[in-house]
N, C-alpha and C. Protein backbone atom coordinates (compact mmCIF):
# COMPACT_ATOMS: atom_id res chain seq x y z
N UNK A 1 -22.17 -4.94 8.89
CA UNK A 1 -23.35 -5.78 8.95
C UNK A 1 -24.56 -5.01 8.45
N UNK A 2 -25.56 -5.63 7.96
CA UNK A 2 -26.35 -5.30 7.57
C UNK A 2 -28.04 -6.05 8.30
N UNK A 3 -29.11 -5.08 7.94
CA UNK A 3 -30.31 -5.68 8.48
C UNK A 3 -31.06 -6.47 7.60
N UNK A 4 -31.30 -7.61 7.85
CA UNK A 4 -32.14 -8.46 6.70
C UNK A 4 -33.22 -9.43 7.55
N UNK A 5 -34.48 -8.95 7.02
CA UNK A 5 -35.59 -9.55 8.15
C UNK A 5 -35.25 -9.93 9.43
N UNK A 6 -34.82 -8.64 10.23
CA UNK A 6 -34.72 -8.38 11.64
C UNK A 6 -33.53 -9.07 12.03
N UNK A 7 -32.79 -9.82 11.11
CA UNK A 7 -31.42 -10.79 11.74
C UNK A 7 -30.03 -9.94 10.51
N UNK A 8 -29.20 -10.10 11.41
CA UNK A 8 -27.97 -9.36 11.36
C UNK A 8 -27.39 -10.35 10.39
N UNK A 9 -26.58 -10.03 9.40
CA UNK A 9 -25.55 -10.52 8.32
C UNK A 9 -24.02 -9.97 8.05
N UNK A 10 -23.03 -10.74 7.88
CA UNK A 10 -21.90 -9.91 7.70
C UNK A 10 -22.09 -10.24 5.70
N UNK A 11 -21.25 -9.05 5.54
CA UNK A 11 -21.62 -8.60 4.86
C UNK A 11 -20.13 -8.37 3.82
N UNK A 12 -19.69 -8.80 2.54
CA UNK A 12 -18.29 -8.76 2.20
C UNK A 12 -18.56 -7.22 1.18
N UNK A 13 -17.84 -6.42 2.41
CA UNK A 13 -18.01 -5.49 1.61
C UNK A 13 -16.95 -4.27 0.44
N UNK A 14 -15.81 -4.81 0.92
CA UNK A 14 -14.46 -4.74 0.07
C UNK A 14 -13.75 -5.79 -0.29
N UNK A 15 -14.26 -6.31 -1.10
CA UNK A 15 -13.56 -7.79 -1.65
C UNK A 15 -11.93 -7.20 -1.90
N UNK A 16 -11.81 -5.99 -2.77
CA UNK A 16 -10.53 -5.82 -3.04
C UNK A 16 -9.72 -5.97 -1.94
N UNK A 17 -9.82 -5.02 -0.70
CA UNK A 17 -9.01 -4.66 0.33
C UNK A 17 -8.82 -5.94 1.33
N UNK A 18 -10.11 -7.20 1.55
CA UNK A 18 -10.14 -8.11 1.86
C UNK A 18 -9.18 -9.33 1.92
N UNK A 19 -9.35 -9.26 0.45
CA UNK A 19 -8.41 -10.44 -0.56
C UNK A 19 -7.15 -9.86 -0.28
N UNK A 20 -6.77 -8.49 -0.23
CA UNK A 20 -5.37 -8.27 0.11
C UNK A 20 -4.57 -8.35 0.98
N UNK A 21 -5.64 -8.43 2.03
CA UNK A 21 -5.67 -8.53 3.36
C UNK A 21 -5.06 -10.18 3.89
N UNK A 22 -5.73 -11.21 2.99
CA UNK A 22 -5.83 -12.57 2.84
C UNK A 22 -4.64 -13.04 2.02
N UNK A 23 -3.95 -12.31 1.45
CA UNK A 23 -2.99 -12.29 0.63
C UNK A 23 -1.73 -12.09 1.27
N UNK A 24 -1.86 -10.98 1.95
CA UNK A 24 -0.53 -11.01 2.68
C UNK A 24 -0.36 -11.89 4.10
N UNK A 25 -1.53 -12.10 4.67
CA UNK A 25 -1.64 -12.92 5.75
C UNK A 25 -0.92 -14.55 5.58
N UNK A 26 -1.58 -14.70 4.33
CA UNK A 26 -1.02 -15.91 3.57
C UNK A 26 0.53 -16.09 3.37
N UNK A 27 1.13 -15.04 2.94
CA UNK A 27 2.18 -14.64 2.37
C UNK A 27 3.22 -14.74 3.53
N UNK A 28 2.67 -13.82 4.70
CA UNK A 28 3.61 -14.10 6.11
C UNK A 28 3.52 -15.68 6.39
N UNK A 29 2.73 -16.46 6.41
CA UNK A 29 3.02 -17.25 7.36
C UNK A 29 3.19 -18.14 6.28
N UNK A 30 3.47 -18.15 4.77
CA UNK A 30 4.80 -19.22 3.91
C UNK A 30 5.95 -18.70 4.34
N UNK A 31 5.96 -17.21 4.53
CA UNK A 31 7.59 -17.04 5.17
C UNK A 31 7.66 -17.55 6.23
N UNK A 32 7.27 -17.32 7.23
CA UNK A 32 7.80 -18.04 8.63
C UNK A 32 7.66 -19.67 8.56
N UNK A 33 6.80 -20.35 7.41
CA UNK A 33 6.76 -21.81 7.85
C UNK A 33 8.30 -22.10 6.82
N UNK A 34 9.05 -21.54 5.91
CA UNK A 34 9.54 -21.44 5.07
C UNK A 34 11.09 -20.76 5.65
N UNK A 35 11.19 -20.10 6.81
CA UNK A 35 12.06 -19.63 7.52
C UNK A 35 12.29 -18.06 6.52
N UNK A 36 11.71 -17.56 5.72
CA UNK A 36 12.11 -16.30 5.33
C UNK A 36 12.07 -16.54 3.50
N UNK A 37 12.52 -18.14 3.22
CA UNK A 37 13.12 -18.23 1.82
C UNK A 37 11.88 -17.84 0.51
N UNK A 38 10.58 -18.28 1.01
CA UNK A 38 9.65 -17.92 0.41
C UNK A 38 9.35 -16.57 0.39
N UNK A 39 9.17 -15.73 1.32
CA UNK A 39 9.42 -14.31 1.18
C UNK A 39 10.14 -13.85 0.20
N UNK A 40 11.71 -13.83 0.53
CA UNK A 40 12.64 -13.70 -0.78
C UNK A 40 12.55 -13.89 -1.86
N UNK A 41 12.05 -15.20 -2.09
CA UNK A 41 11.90 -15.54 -3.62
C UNK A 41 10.35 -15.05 -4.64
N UNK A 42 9.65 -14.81 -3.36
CA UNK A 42 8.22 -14.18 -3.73
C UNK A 42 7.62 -12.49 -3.58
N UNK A 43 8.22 -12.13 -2.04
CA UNK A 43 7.40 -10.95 -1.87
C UNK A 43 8.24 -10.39 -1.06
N UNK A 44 9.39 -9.94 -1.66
CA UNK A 44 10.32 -8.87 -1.25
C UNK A 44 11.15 -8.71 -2.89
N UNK A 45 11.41 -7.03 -3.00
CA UNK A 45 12.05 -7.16 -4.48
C UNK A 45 13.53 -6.51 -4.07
N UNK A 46 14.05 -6.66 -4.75
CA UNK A 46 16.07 -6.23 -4.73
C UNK A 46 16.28 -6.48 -6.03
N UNK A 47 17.50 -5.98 -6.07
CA UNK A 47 18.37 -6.17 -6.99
C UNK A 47 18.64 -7.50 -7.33
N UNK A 48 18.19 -7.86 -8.28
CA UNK A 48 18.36 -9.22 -9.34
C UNK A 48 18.08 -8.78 -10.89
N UNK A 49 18.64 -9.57 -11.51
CA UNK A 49 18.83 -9.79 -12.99
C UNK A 49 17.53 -9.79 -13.23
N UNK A 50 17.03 -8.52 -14.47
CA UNK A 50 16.36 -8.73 -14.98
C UNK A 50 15.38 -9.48 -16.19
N UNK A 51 16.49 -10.54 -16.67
CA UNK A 51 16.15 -11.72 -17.38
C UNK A 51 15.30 -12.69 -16.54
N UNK A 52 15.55 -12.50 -15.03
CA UNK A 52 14.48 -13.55 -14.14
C UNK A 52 13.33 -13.08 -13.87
N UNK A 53 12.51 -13.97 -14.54
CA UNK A 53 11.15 -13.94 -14.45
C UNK A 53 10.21 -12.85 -12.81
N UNK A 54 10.97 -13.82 -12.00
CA UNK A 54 10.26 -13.31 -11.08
C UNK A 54 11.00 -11.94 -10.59
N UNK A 55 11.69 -11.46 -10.76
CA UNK A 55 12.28 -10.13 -10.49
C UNK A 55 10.89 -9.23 -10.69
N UNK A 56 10.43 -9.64 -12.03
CA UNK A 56 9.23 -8.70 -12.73
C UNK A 56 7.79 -9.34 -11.67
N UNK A 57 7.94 -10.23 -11.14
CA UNK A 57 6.96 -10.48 -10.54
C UNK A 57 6.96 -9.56 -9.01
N UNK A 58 8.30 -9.91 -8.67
CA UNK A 58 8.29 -9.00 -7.52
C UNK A 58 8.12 -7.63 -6.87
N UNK A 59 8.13 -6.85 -8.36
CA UNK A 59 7.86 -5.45 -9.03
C UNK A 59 6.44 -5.31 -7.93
N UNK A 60 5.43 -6.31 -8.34
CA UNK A 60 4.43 -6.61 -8.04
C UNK A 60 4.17 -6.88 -6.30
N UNK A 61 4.14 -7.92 -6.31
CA UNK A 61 4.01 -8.95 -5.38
C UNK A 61 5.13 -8.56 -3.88
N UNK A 62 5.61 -7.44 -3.93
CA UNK A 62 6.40 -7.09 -2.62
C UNK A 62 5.68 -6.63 -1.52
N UNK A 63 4.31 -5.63 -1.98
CA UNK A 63 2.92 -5.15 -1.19
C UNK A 63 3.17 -6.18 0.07
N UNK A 64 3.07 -7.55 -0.63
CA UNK A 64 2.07 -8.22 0.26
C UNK A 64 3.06 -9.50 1.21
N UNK A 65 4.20 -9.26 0.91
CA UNK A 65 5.37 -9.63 2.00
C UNK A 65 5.42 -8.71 3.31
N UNK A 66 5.49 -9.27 4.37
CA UNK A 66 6.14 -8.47 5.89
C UNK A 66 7.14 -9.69 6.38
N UNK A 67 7.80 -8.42 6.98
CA UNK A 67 8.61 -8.91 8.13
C UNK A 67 8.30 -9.60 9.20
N UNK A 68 6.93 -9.65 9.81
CA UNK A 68 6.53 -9.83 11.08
C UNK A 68 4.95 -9.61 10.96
N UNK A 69 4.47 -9.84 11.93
CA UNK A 69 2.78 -9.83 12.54
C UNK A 69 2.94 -8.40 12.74
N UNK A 70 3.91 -7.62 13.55
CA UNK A 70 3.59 -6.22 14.09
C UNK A 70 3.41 -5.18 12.63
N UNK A 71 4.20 -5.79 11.84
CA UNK A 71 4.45 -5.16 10.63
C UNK A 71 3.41 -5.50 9.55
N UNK A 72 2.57 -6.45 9.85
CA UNK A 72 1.58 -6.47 8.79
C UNK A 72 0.17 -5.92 9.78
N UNK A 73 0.12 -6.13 10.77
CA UNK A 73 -1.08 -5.60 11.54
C UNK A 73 -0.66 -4.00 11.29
N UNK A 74 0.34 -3.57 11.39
CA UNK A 74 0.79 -1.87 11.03
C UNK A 74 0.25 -1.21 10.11
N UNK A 75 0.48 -1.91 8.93
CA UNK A 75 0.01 -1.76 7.71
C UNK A 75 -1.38 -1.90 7.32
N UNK A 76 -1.85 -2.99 7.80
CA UNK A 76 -3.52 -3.31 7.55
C UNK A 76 -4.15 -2.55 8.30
N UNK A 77 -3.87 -2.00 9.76
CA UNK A 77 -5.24 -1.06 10.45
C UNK A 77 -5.16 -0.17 9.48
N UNK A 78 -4.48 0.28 8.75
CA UNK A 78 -4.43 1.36 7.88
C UNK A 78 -5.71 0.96 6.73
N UNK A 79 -4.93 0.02 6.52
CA UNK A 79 -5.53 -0.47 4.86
C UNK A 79 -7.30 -0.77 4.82
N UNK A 80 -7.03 -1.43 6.23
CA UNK A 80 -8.47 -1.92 6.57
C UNK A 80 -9.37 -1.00 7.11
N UNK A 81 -8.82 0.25 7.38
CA UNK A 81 -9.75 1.31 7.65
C UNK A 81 -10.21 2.47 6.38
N UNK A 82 -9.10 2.61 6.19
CA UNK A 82 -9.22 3.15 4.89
C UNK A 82 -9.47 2.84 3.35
N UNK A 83 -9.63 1.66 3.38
CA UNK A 83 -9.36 1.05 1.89
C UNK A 83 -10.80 0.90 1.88
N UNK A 84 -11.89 0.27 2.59
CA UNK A 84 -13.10 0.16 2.51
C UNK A 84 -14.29 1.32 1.62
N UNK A 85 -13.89 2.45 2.44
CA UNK A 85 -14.28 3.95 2.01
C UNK A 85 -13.93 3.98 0.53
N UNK A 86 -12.39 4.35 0.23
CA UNK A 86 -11.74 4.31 -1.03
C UNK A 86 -12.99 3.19 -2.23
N UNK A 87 -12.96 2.35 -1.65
CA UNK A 87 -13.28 0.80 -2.21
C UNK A 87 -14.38 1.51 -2.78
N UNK A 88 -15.69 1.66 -1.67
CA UNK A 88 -17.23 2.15 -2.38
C UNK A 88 -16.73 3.22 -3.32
N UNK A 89 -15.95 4.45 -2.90
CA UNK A 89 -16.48 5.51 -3.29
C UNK A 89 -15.52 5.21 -5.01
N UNK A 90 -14.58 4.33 -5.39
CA UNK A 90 -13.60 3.99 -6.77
C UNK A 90 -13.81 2.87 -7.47
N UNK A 91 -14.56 1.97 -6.38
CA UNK A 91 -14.99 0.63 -7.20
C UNK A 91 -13.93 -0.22 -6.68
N UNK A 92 -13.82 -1.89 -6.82
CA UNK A 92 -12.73 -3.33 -6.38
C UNK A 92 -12.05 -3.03 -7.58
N UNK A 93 -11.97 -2.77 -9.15
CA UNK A 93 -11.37 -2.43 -10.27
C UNK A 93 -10.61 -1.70 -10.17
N UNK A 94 -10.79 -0.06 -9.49
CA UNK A 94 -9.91 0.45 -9.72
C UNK A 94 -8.86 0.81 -8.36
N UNK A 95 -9.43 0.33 -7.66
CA UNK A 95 -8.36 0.36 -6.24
C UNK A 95 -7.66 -1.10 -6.48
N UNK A 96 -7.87 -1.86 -6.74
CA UNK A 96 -6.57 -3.02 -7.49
C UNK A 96 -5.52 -2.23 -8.27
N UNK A 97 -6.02 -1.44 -8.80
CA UNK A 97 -4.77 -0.64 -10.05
C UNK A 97 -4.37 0.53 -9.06
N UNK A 98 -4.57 0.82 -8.21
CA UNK A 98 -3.95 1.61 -6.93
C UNK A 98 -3.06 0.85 -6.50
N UNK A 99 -3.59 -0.28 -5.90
CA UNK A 99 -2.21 -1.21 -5.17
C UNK A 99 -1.08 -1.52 -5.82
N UNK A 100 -1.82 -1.92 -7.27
CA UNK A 100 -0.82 -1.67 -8.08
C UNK A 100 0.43 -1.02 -8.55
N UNK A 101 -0.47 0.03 -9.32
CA UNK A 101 0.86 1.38 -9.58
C UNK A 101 1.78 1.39 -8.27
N UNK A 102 1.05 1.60 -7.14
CA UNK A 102 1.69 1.81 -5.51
C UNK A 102 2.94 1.24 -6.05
N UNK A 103 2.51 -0.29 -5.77
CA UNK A 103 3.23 -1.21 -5.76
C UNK A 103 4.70 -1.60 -6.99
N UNK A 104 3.91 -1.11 -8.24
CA UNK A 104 5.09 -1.30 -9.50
C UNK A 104 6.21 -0.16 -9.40
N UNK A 105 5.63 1.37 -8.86
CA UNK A 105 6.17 2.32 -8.69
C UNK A 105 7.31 2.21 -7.65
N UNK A 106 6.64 1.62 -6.29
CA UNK A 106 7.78 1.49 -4.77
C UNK A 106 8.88 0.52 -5.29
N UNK A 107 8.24 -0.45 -5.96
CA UNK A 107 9.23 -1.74 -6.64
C UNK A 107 10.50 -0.79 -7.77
N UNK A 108 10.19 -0.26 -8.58
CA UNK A 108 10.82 -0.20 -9.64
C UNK A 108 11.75 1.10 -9.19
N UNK A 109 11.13 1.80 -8.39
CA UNK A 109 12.52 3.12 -7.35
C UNK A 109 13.32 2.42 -6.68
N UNK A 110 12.87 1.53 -5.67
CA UNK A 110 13.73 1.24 -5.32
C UNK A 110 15.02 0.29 -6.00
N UNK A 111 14.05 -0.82 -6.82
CA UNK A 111 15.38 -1.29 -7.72
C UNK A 111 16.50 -0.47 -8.63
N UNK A 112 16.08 0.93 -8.65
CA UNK A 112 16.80 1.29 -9.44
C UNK A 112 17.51 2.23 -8.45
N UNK A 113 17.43 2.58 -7.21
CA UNK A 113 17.64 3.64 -6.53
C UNK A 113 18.42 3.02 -5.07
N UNK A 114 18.14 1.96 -4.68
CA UNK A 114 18.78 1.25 -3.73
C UNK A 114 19.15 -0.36 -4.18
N UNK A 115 20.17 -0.25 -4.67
CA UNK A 115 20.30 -1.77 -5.34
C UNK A 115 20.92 -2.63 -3.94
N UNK A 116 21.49 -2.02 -2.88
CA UNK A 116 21.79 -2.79 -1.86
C UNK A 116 20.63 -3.29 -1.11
N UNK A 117 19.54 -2.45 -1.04
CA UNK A 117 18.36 -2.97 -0.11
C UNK A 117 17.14 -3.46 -0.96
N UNK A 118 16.50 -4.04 0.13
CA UNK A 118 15.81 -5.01 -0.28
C UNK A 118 14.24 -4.42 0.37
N UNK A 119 13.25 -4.39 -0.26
CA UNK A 119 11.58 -3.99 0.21
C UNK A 119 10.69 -4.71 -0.18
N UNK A 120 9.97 -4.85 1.36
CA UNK A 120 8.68 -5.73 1.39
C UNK A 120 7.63 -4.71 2.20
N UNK A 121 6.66 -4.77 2.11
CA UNK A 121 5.62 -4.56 3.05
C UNK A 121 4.55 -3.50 2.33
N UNK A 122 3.42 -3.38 2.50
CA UNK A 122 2.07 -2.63 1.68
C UNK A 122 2.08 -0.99 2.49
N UNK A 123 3.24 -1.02 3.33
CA UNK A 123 3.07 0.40 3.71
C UNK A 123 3.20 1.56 2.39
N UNK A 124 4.08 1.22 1.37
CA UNK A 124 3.71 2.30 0.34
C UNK A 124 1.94 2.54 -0.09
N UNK A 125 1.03 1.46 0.53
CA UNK A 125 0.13 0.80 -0.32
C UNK A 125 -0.83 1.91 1.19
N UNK A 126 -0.49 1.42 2.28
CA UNK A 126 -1.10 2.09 3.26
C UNK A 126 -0.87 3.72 2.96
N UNK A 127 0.06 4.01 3.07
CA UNK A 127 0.65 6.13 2.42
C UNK A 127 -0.37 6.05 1.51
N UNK A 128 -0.46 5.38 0.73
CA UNK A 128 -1.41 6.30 -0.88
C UNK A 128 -2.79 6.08 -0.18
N UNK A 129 -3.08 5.12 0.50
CA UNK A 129 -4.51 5.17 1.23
C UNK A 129 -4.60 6.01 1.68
N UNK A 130 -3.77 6.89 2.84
CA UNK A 130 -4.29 7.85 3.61
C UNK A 130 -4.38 9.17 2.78
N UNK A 131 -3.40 9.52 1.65
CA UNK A 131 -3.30 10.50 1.03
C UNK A 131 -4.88 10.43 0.00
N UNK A 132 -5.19 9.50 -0.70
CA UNK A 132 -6.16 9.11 -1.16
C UNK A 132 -7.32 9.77 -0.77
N UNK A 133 -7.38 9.51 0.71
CA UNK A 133 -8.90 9.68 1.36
C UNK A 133 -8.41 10.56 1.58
N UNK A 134 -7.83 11.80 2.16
CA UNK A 134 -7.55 13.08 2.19
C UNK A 134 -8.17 13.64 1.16
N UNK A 135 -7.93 12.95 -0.06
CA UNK A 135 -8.49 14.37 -1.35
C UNK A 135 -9.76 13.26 -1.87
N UNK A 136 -10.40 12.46 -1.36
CA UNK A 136 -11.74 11.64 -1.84
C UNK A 136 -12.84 12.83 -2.51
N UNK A 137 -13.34 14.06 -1.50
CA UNK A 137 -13.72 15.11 -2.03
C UNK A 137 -13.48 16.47 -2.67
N UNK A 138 -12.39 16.39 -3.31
CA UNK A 138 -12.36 17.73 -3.82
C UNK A 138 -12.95 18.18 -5.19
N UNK A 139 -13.02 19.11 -5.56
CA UNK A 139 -13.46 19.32 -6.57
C UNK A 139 -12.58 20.40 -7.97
N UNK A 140 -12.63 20.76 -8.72
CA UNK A 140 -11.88 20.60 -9.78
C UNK A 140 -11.42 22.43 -8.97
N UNK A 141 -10.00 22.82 -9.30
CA UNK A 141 -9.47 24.08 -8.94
C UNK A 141 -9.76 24.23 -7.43
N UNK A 142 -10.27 22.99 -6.89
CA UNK A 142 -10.00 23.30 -5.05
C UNK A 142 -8.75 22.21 -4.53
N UNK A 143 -8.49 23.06 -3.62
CA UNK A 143 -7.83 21.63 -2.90
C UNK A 143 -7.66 21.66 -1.72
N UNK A 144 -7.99 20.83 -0.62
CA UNK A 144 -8.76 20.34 0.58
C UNK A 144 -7.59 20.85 1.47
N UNK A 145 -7.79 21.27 2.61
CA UNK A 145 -6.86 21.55 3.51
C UNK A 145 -6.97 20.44 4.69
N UNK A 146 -7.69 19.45 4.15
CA UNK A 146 -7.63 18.02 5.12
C UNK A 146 -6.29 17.66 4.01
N UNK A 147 -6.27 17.74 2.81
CA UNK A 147 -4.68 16.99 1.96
C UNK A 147 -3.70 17.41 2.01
N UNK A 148 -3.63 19.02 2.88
CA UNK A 148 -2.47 19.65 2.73
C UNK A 148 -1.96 19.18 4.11
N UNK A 149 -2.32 19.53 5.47
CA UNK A 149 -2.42 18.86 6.43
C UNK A 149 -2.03 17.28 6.85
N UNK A 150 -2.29 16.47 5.96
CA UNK A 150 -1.83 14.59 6.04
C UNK A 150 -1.32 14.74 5.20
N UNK A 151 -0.63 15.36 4.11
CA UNK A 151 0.61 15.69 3.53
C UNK A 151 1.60 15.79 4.07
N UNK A 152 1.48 17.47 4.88
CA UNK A 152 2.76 17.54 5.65
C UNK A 152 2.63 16.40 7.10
N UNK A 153 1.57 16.27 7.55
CA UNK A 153 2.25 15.48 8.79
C UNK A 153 3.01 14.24 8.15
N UNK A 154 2.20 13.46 7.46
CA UNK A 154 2.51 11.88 7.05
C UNK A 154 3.40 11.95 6.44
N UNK A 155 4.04 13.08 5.33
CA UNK A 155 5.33 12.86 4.26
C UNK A 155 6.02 13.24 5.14
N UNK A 156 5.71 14.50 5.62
CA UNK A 156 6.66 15.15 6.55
C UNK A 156 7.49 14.48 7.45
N UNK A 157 7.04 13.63 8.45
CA UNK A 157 7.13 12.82 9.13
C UNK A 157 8.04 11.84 8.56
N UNK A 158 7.75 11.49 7.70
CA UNK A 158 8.66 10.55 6.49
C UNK A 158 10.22 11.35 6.05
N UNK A 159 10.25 11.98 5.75
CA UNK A 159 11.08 12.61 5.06
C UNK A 159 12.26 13.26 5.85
N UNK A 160 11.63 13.29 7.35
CA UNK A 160 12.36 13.58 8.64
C UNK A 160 13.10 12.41 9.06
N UNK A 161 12.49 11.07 9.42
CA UNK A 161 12.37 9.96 9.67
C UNK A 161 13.60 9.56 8.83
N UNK A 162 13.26 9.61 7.38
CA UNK A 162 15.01 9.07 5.98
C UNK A 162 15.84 9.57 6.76
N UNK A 163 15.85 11.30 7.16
CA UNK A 163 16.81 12.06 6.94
C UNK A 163 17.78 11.98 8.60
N UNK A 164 17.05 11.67 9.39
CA UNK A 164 17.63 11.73 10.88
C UNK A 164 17.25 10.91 11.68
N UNK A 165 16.45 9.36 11.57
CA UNK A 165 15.99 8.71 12.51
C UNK A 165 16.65 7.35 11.62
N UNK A 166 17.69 6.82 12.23
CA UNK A 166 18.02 5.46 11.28
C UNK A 166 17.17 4.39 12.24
N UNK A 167 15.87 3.62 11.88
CA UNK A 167 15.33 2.97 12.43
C UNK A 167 14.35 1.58 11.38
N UNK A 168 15.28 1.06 9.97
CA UNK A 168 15.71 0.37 8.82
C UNK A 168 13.63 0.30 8.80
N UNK A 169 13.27 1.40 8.67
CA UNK A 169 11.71 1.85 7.92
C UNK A 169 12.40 1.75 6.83
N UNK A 170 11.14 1.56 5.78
CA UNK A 170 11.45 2.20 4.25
C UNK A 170 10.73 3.37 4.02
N UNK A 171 11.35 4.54 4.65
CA UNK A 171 10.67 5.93 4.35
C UNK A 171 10.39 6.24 3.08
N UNK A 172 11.22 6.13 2.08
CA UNK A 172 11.48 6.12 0.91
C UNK A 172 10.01 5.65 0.32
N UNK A 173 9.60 4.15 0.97
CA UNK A 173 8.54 3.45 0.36
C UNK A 173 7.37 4.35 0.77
N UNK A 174 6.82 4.75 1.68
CA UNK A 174 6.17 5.59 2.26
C UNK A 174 5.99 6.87 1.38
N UNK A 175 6.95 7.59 1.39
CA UNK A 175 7.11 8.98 0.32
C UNK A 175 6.47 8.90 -0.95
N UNK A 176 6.90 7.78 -1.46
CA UNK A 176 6.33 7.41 -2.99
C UNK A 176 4.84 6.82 -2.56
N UNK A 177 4.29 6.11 -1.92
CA UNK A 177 3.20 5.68 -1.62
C UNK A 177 2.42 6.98 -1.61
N UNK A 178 2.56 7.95 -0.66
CA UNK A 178 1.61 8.77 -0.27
C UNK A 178 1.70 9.71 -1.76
N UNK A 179 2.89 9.86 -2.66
CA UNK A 179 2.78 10.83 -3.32
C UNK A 179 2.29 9.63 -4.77
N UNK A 180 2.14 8.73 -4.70
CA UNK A 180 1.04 7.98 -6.09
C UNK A 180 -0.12 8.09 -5.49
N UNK A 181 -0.38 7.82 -4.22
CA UNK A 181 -2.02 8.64 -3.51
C UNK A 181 -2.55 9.54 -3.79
N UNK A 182 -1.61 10.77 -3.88
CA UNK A 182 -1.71 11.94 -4.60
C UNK A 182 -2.04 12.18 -5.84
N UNK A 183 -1.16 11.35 -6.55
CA UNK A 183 -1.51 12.10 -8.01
C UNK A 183 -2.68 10.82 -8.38
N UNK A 184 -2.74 9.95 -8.00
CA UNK A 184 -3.79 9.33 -8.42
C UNK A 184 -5.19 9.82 -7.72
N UNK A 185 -5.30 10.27 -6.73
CA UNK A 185 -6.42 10.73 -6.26
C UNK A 185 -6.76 12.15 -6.65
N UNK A 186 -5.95 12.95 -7.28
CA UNK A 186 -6.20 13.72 -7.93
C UNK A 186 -6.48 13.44 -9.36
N UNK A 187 -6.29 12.63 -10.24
CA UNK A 187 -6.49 12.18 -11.53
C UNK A 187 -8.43 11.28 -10.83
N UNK A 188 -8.19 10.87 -10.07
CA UNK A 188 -10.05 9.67 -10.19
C UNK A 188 -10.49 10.98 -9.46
N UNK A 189 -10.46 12.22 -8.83
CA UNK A 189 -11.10 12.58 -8.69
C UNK A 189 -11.86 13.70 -9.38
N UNK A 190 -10.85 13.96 -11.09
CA UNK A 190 -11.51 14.43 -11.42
C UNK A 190 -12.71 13.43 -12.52
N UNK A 191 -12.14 12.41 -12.60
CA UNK A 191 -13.13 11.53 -13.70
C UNK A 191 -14.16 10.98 -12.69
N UNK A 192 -14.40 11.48 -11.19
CA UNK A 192 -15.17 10.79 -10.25
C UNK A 192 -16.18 11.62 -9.77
């Protein structure tokens, strides 16, 4: 909120992270009015023929599918805390092409890397957020020991989680999330 002749205003101040926000909210509840089928056919990607259109859409559009309310509120305190910051300090332009890559990148490993399973949810999208704002300040030949730190806990954590906790996460999605956080927050931060 903001002050404007002594009366309080809300104030839209990450349209990007907002709309995404509005997007997947949307997105859950065609799946549940839909029993799941809209999900599938929209915002979860697997193994399908790449002659179908929407396969390539789903590349995309998997971010913003969940499983559940617990699973999209999971994802968004993240997004919604962090994405705001990101937002001012990169611009609504280029944190769209964050969710993005996130998103074409988690899509296109896993289709090629787990053809039995199937992924939905913006947690790859949440990982590159937190890794993101970890390195928001560094500067050229430094590197932040706040990124080395939510590196190892958050990948770490991940990579433990694949390897010895079967609890049907997509660690995998996570790993790649936080590490396109990485190299993209190291690439805008030096043109930033």
């Amino acid at each position: 909120m903001s002050r404007n002749d002594g009366r309080w205003k809300i104030v839209f101040n990450a349209p990007t992270v907002i709309i995404f926000g509005i997007i997947c909210v949307i997105a859950l509840i065609l799946g549940i009015i839909t029993g799941g089928t809209m999900t599938q056919k929209l915002f979860m990607t697997y193994r399908a023929p790449l002659s179908d259109p929407l396969t390539w859409v789903r590349f995309f559009t998997h971010v913003c599918g969940h499983s559940s309310w617990e699973h999209l509120l999971g994802n968004m305190s993240y997004i919604l805390l962090l994405g705001p910051m990101l937002e001012e300090k990169y611009g609504s332009r280029l944190l769209l092409i964050v969710i993005a890559i996130t998103a074409l990148v988690t899509g296109v490993l896993n289709f090629i890397l787990f053809p039995d399973a199937a992924l939905l949810g913006a947690s790859g999208v949440a990982f590159a957020f937190i890794i993101l704002s970890s390195i928001t300040g560094f500067n050229s030949k430094e590197i932040p020991l706040t990124f080395i730190l939510v590196a190892v806990i958050y990948l770490g954590q991940q990579v433990y989680s694949g390897l010895f906790v079967s609890d049907n996460i997509a660690n995998f999605a996570h790993i790649i999330g936080g590490l396109v956080g990485a190299c993209l927050g190291f690439f805008l931060n030096r043109r930033y």
